[in-house]
N, C-alpha and C. Protein backbone atom coordinates (compact mmCIF):
# COMPACT_ATOMS: atom_id res chain seq x y z
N UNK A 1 95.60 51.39 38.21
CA UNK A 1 95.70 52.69 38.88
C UNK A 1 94.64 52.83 39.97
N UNK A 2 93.35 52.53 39.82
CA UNK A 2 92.57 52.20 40.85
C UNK A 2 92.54 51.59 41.65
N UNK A 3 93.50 50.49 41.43
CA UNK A 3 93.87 49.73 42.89
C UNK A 3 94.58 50.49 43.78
N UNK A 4 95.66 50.82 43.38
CA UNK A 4 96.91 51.63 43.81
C UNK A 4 96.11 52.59 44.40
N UNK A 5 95.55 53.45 43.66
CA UNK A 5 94.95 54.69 44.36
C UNK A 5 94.37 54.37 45.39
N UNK A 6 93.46 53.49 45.93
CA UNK A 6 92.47 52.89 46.98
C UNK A 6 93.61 52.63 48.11
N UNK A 7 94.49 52.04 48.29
CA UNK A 7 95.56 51.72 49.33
C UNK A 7 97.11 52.28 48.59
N UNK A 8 97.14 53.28 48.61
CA UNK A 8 98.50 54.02 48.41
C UNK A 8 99.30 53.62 49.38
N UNK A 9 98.91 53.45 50.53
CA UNK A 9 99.77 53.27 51.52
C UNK A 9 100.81 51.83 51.67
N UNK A 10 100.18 50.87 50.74
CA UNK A 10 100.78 49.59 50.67
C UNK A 10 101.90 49.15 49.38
N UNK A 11 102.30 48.21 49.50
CA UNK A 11 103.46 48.06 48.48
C UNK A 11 102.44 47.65 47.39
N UNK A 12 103.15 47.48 46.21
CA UNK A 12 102.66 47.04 44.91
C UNK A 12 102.06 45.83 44.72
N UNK A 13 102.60 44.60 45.55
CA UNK A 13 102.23 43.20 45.44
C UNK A 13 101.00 43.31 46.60
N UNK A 14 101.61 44.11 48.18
CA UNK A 14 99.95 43.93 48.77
C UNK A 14 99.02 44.70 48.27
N UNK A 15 99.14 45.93 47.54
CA UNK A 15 97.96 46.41 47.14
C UNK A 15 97.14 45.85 45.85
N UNK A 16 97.91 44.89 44.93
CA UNK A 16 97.51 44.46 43.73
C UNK A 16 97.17 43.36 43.97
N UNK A 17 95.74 43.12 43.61
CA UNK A 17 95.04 41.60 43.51
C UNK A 17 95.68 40.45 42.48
N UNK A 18 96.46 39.99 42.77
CA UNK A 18 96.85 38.61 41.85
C UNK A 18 98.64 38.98 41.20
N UNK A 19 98.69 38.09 40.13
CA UNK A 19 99.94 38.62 39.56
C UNK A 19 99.92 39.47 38.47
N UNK A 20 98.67 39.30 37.58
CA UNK A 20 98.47 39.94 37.08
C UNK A 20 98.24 40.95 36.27
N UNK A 21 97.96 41.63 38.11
CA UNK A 21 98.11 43.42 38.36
C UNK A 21 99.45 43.71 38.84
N UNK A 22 100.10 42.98 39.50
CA UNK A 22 101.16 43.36 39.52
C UNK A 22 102.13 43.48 38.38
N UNK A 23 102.24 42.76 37.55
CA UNK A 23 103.00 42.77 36.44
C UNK A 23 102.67 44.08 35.41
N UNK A 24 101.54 44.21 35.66
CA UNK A 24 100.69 45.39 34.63
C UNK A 24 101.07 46.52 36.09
N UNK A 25 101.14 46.78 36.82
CA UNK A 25 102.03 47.99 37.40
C UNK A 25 103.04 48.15 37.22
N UNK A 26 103.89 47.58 37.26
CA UNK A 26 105.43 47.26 37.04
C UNK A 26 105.10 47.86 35.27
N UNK A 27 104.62 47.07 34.39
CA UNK A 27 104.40 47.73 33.51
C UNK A 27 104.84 49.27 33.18
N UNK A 28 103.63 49.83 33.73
CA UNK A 28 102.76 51.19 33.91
C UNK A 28 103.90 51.98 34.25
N UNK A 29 104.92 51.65 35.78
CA UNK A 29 105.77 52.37 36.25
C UNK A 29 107.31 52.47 35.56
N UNK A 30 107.41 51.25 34.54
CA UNK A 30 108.38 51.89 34.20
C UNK A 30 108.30 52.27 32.18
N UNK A 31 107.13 53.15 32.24
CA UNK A 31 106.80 54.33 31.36
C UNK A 31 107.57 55.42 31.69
N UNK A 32 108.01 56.18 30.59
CA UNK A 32 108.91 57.29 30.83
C UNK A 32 107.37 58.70 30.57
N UNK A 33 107.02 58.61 31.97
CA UNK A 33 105.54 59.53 32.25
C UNK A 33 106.28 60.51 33.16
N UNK A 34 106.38 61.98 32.70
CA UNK A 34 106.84 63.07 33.61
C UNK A 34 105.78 63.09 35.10
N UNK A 35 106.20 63.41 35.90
CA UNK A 35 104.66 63.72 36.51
C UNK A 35 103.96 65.04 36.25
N UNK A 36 104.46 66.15 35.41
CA UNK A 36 103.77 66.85 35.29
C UNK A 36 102.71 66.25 33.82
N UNK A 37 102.93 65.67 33.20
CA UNK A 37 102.22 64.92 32.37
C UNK A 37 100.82 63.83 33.41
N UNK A 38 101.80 63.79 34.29
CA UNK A 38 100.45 62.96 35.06
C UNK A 38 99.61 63.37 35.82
N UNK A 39 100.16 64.30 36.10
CA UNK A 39 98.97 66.02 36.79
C UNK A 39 97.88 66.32 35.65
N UNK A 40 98.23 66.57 34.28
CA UNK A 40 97.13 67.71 33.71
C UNK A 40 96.11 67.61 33.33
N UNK A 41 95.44 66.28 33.70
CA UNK A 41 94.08 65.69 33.91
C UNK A 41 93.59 66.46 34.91
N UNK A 42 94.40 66.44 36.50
CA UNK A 42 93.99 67.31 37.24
C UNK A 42 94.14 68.78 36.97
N UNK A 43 95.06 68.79 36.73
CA UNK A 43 95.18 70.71 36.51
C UNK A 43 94.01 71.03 35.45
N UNK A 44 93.69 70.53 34.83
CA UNK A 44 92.64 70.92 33.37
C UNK A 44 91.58 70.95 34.60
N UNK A 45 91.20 69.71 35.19
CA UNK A 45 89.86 70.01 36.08
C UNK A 45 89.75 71.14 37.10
N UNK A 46 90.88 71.23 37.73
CA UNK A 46 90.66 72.28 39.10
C UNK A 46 90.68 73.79 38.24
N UNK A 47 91.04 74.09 36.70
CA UNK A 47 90.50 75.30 36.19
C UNK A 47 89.28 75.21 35.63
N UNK A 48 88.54 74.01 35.44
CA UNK A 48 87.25 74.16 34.77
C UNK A 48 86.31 74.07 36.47
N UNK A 49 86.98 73.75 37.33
CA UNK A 49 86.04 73.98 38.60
C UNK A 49 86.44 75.41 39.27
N UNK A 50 87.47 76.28 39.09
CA UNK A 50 87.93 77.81 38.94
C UNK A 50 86.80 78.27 38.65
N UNK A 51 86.53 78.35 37.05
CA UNK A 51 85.83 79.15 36.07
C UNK A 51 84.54 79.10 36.33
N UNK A 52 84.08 78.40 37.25
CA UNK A 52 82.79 78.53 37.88
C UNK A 52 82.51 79.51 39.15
N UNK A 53 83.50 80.16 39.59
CA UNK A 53 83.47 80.91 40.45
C UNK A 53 83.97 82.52 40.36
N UNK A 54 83.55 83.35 41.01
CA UNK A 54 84.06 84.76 40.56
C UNK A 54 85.49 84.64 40.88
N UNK A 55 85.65 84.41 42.72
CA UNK A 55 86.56 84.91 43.21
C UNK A 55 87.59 83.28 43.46
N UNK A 56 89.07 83.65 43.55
CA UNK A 56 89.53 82.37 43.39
C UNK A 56 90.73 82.60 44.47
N UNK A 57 91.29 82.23 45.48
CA UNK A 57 92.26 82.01 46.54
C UNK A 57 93.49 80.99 46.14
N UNK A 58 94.79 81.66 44.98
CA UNK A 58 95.75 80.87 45.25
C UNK A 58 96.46 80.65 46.00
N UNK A 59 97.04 79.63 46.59
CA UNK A 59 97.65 79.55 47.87
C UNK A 59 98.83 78.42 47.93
N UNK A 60 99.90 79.45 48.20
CA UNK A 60 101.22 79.07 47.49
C UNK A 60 102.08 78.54 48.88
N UNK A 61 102.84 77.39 48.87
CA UNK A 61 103.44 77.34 49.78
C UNK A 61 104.54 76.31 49.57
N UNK A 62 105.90 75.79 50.10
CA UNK A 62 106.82 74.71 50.25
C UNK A 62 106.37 73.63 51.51
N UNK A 63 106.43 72.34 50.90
CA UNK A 63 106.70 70.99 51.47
C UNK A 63 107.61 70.48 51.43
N UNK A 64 108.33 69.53 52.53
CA UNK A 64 109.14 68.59 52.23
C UNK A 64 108.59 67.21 51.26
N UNK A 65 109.01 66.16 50.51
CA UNK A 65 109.00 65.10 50.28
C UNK A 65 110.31 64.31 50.78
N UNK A 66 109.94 63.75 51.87
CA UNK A 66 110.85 62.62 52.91
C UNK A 66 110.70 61.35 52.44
N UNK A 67 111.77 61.23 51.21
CA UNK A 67 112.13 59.76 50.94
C UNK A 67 113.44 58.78 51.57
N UNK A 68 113.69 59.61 52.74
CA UNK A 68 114.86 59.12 53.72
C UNK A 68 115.03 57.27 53.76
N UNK A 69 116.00 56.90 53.68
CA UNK A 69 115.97 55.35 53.54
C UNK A 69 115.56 54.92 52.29
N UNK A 70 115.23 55.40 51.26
CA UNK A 70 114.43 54.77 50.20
C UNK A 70 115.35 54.96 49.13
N UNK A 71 115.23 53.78 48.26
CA UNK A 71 116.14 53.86 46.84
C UNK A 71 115.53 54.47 45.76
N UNK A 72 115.97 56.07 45.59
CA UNK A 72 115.20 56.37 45.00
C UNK A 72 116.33 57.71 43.95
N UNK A 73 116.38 57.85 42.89
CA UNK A 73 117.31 58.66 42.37
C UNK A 73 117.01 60.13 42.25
N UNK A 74 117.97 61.14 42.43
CA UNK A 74 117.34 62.69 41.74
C UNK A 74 117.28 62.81 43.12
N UNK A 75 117.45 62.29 44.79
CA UNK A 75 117.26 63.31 45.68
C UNK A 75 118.09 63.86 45.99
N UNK A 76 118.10 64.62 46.71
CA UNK A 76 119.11 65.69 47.70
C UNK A 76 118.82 66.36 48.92
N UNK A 77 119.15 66.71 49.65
CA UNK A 77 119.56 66.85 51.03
C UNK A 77 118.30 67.93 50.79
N UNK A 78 117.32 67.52 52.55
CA UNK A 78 116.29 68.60 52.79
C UNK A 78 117.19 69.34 53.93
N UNK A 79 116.42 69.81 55.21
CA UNK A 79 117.22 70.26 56.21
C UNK A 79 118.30 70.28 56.60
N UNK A 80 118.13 68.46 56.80
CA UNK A 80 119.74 67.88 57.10
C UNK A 80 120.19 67.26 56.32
N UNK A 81 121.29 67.58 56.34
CA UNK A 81 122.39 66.56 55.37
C UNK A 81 121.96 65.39 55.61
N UNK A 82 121.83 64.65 56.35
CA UNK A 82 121.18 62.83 56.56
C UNK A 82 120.04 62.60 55.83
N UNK A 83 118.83 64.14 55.57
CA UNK A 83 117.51 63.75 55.30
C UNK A 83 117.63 63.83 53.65
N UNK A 84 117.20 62.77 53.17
CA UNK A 84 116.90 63.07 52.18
C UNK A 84 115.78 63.11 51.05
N UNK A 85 115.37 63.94 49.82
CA UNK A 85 114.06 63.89 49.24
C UNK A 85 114.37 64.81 48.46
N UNK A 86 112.71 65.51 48.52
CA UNK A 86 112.28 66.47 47.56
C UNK A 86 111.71 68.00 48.08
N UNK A 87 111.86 68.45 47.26
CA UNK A 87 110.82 69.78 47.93
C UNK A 87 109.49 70.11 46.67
N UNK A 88 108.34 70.16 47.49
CA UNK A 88 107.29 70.53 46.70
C UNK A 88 106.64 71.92 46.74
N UNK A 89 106.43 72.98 46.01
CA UNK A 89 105.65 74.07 46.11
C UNK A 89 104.68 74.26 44.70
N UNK A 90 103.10 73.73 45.68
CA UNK A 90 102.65 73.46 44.65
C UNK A 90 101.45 75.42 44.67
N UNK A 91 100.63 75.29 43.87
CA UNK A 91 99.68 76.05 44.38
C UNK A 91 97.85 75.74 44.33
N UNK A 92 97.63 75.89 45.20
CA UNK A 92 95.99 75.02 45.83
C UNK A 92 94.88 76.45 45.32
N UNK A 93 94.01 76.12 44.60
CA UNK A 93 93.21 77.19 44.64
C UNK A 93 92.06 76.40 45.61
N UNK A 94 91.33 77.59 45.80
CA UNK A 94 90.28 77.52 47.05
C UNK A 94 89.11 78.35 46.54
N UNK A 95 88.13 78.53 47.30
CA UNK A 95 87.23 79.53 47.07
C UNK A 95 87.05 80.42 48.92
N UNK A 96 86.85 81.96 48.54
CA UNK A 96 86.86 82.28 49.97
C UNK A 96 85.98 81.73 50.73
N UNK A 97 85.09 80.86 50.84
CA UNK A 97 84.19 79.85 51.27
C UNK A 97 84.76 78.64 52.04
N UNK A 98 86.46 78.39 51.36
CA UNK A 98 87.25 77.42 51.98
C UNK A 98 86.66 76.04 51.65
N UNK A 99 86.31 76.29 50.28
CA UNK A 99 86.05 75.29 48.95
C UNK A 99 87.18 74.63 48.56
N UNK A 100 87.64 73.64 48.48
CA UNK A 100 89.25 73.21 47.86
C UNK A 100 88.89 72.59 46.09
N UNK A 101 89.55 73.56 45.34
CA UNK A 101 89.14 73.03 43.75
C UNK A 101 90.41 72.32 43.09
N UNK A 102 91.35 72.11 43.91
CA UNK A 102 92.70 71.25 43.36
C UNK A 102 93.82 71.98 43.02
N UNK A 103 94.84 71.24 42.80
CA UNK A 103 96.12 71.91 42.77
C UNK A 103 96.48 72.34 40.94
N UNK A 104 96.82 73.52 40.67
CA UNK A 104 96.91 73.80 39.18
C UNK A 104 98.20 74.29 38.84
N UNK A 105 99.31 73.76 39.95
CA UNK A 105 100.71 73.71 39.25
C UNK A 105 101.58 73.82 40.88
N UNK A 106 102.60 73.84 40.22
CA UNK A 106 103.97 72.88 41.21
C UNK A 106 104.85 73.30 40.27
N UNK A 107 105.56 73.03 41.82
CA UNK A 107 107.46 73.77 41.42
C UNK A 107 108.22 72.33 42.16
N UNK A 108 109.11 71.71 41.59
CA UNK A 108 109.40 70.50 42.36
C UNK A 108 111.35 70.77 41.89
N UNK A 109 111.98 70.41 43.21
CA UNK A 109 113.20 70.48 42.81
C UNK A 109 113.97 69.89 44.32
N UNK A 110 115.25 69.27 44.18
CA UNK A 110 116.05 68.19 44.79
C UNK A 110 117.47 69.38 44.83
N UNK A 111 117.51 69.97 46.30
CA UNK A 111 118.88 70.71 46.56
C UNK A 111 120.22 69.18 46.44
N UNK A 112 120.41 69.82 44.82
CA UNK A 112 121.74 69.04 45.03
C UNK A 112 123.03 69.89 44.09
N UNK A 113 122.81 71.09 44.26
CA UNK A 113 124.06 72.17 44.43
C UNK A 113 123.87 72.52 43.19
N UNK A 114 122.68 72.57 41.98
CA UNK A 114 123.07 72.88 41.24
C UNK A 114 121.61 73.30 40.26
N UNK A 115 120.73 73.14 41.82
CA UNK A 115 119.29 74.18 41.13
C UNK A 115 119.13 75.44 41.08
N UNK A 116 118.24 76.04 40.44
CA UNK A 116 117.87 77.35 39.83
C UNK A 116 117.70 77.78 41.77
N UNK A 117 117.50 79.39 41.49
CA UNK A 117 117.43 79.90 42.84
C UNK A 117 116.07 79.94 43.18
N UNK A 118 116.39 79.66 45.08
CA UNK A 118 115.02 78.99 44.97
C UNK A 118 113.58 79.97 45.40
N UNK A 119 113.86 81.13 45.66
CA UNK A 119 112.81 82.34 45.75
C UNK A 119 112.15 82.41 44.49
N UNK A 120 112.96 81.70 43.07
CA UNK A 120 112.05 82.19 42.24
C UNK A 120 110.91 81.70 42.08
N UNK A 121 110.68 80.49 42.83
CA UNK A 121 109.65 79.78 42.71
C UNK A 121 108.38 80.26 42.99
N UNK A 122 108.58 81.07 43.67
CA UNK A 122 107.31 82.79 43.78
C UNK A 122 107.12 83.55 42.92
N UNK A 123 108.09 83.86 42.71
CA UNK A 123 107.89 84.47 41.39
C UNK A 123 107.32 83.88 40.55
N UNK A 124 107.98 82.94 39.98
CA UNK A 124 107.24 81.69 38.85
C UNK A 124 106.01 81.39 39.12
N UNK A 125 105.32 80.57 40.38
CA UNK A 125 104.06 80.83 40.44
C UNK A 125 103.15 82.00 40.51
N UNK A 126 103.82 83.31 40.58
CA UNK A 126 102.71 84.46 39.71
C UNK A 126 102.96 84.49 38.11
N UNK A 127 103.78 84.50 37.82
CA UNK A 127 103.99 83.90 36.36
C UNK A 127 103.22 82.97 36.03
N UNK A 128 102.48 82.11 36.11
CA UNK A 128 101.90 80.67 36.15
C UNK A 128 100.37 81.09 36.12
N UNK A 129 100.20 81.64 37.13
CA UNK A 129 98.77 82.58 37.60
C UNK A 129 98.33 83.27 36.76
N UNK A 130 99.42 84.52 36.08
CA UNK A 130 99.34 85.27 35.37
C UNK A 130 99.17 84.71 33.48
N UNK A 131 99.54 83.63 33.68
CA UNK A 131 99.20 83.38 32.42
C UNK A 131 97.56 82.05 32.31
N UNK A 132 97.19 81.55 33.18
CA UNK A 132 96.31 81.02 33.63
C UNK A 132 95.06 81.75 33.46
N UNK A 133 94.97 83.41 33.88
CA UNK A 133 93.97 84.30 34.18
C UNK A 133 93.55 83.89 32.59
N UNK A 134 93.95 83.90 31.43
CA UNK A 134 93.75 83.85 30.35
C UNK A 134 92.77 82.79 29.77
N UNK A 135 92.67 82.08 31.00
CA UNK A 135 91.70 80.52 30.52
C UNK A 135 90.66 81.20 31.47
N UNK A 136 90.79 82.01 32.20
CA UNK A 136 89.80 82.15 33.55
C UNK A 136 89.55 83.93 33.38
N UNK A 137 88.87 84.64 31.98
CA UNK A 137 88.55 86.19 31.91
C UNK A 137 87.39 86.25 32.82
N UNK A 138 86.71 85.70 33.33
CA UNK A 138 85.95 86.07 34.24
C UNK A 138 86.06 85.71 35.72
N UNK A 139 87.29 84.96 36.30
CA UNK A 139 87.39 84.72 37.76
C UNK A 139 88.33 85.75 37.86
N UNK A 140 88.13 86.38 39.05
CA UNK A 140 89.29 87.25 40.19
C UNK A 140 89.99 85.99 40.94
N UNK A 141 92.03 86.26 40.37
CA UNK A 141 92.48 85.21 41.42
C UNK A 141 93.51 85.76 42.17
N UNK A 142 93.60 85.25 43.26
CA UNK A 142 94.10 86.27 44.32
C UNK A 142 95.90 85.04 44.77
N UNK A 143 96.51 85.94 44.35
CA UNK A 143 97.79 84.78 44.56
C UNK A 143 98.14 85.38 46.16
N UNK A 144 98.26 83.88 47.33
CA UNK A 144 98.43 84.45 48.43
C UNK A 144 99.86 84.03 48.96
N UNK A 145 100.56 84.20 49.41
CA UNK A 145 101.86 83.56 50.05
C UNK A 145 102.24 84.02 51.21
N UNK A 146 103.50 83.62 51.80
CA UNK A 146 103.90 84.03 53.26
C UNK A 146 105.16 85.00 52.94
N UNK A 147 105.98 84.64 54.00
CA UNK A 147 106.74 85.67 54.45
C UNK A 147 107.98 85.72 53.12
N UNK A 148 108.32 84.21 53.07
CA UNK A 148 109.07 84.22 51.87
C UNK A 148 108.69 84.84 50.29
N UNK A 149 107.28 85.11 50.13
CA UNK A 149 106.51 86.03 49.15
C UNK A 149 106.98 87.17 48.87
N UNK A 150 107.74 87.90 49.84
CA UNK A 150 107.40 89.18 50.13
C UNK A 150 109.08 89.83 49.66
N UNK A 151 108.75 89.57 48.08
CA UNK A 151 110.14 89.86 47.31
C UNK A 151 109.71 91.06 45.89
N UNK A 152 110.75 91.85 46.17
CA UNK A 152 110.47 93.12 45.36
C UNK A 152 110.19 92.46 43.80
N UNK A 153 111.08 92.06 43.42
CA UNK A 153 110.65 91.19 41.81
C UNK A 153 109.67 91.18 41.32
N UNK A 154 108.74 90.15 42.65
CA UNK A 154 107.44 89.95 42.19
C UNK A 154 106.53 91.00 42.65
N UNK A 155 106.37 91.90 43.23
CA UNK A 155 105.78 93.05 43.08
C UNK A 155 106.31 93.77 41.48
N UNK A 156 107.37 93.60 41.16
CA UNK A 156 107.75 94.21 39.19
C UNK A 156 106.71 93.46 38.80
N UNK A 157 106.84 92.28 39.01
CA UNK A 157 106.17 91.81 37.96
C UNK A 157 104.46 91.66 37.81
N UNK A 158 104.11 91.89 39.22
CA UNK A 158 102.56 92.41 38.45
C UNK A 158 102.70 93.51 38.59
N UNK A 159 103.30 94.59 38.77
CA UNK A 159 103.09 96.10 38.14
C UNK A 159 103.33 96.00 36.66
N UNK A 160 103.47 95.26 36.26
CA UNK A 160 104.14 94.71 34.99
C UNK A 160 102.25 94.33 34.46
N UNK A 161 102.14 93.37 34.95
CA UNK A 161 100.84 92.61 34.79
C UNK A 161 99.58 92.17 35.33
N UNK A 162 99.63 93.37 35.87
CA UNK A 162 98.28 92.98 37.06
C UNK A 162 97.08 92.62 36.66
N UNK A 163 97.56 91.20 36.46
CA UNK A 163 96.05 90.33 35.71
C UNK A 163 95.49 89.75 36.80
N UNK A 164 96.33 89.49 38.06
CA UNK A 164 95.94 88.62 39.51
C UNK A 164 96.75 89.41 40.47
N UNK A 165 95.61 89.70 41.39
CA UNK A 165 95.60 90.47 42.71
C UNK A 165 97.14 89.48 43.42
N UNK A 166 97.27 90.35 44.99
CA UNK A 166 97.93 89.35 45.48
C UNK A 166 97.80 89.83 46.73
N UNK A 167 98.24 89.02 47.97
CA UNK A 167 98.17 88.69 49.15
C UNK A 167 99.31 88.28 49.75
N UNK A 168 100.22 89.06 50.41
CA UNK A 168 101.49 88.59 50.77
C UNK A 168 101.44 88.87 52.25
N UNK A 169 102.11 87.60 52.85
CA UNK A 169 102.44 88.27 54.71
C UNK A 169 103.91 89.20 54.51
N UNK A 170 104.07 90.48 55.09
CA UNK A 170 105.19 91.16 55.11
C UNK A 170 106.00 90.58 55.65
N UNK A 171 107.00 90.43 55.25
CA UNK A 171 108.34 90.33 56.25
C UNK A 171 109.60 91.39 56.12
N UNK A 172 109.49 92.70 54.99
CA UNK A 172 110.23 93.66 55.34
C UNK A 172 109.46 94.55 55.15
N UNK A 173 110.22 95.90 56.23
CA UNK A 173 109.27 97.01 56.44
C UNK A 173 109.97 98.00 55.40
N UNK A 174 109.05 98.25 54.25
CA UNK A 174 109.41 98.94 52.96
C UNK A 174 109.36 100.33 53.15
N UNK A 175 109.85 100.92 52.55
CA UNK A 175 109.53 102.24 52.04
C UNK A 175 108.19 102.75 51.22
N UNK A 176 107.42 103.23 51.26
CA UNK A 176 106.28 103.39 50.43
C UNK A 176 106.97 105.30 49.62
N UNK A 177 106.03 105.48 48.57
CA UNK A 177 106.11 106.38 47.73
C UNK A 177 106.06 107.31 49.28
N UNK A 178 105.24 107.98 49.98
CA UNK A 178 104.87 108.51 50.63
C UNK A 178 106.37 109.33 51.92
N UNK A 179 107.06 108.03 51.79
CA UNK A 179 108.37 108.00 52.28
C UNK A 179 108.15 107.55 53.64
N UNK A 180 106.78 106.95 54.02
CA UNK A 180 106.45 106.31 55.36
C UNK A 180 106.55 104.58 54.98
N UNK A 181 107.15 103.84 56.10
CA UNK A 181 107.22 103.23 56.25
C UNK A 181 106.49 102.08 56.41
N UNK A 182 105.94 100.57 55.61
CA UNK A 182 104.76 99.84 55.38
C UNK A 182 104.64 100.14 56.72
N UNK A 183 104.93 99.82 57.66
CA UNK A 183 104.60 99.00 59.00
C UNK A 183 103.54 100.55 59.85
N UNK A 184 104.36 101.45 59.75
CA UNK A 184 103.77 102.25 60.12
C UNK A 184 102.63 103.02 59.38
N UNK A 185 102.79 102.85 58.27
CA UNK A 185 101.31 102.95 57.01
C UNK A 185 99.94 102.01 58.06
N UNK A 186 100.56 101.25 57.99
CA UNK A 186 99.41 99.96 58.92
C UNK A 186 98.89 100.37 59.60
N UNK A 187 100.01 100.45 60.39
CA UNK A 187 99.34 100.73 61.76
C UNK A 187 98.60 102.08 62.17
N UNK A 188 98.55 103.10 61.08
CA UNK A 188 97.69 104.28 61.18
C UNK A 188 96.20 103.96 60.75
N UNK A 189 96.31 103.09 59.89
CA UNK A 189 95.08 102.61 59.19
C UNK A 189 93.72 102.32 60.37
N UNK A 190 92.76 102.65 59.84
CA UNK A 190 91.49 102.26 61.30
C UNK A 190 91.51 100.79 60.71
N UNK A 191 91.12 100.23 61.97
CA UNK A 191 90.97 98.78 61.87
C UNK A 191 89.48 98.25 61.47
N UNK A 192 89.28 97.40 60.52
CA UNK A 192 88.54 97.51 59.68
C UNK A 192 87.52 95.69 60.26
N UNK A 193 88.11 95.28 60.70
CA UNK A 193 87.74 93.82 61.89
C UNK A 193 88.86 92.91 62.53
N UNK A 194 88.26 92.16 63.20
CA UNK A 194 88.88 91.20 64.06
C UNK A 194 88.27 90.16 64.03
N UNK A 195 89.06 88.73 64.01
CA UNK A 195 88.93 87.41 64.45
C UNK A 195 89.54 86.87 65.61
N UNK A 196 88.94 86.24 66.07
CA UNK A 196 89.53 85.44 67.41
C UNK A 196 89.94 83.92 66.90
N UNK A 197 90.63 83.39 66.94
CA UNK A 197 91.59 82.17 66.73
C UNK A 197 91.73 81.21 67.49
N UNK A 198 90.70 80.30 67.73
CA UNK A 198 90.96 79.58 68.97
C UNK A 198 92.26 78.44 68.36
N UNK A 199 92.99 78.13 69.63
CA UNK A 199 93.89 77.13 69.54
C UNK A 199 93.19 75.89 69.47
N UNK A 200 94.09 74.66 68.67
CA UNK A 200 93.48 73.78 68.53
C UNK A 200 94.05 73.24 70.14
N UNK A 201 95.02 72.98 70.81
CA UNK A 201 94.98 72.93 72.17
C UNK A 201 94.83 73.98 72.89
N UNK A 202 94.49 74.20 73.95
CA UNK A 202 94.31 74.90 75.23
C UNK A 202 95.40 75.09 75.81
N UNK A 203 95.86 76.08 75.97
CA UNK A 203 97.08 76.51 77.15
C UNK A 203 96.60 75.87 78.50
């Protein structure tokens, strides 16, 4: 595994010194090992490096996995029908310091007409969070997501359980109790600071 890990980027025979190691990979790989079984070495660590901190930044998002050309079973169509793979949404905690303490769970699934729906995967990772806080009574964790976040459900469900804050980018303009409208709630609000954003290119 230490070989492998050192040059991931190479095949099995160039990254493995002799025959060996190769035979003892080949081994290794065809173990019936989930990968979430092969995560929770890491997931156990990135909450015992959590629990050292007050405040904690989950940060939730979707990847492609582009195994296009490759013989590989369980994929299904990303964008395009031609591409094919995986999709990953894992979640990264951080510290507001922009500390990276590792990834402490994943949603992994292959559109091939016959997966669960796939917004819930937001949901599920506050579910995930929410039961996590339980290893972590003394960190504040702040579940953050984007536009796709921004689903009534999961607002039920921490009114339900507001064990972990949250952080969503809007993408619909709600109704509030008040009968005013988020967007315009906002925008009455005094502005409280500003950042400037430089581009990584220059116009």
């Amino acid at each position: 595994m230490d070989t492998l890990a050192t040059q991931p980027g190479k095949s099995i025979t160039a990254a493995c010194r002799g025959w060996s190691e190769t035979k003892a990979t080949y081994r290794l790989l065809e173990q019936d090992i989930s990968w979430d079984t092969l995560l929770k070495p890491h997931w156990d660590s990135t909450l015992a490096r959590a629990a050292e901190h007050n405040t904690v930044l989950c940060l939730q998002d979707t990847t492609e996995l582009d195994f296009n050309g490759r013989k590989a079973e369980g994929l299904g169509k990303l964008n395009y029908d031609a591409r094919r793979g995986m999709y990953l949404h894992p979640t990264l905690m951080v510290t507001p310091e922009r500390l990276p303490l590792g990834i402490t769970d994943a949603w992994m699934w292959a559109r091939d007409g016959q997966q669960p729906k796939e917004s819930d995967r937001w949901l599920e990772g506050y579910q995930r969070l929410s039961e996590l806080k339980q290893q972590l009574p003394d960190t504040r964790l702040v579940y953050v997501g984007d536009r796709e976040a921004d689903l009534f459900t999961l607002y039920q469900e921490q009114a339900a359980a507001p064990h972990v804050d949250y952080l969503i980018r809007g993408k619909h303009n709600r109704k509030l109790a008040d009968d005013r409208k988020l967007k315009e709630a906002v925008a009455a609000e005094p502005v409280l600071g500003k950042r400037l954003i430089n581009p990584i290119f220059p116009r």
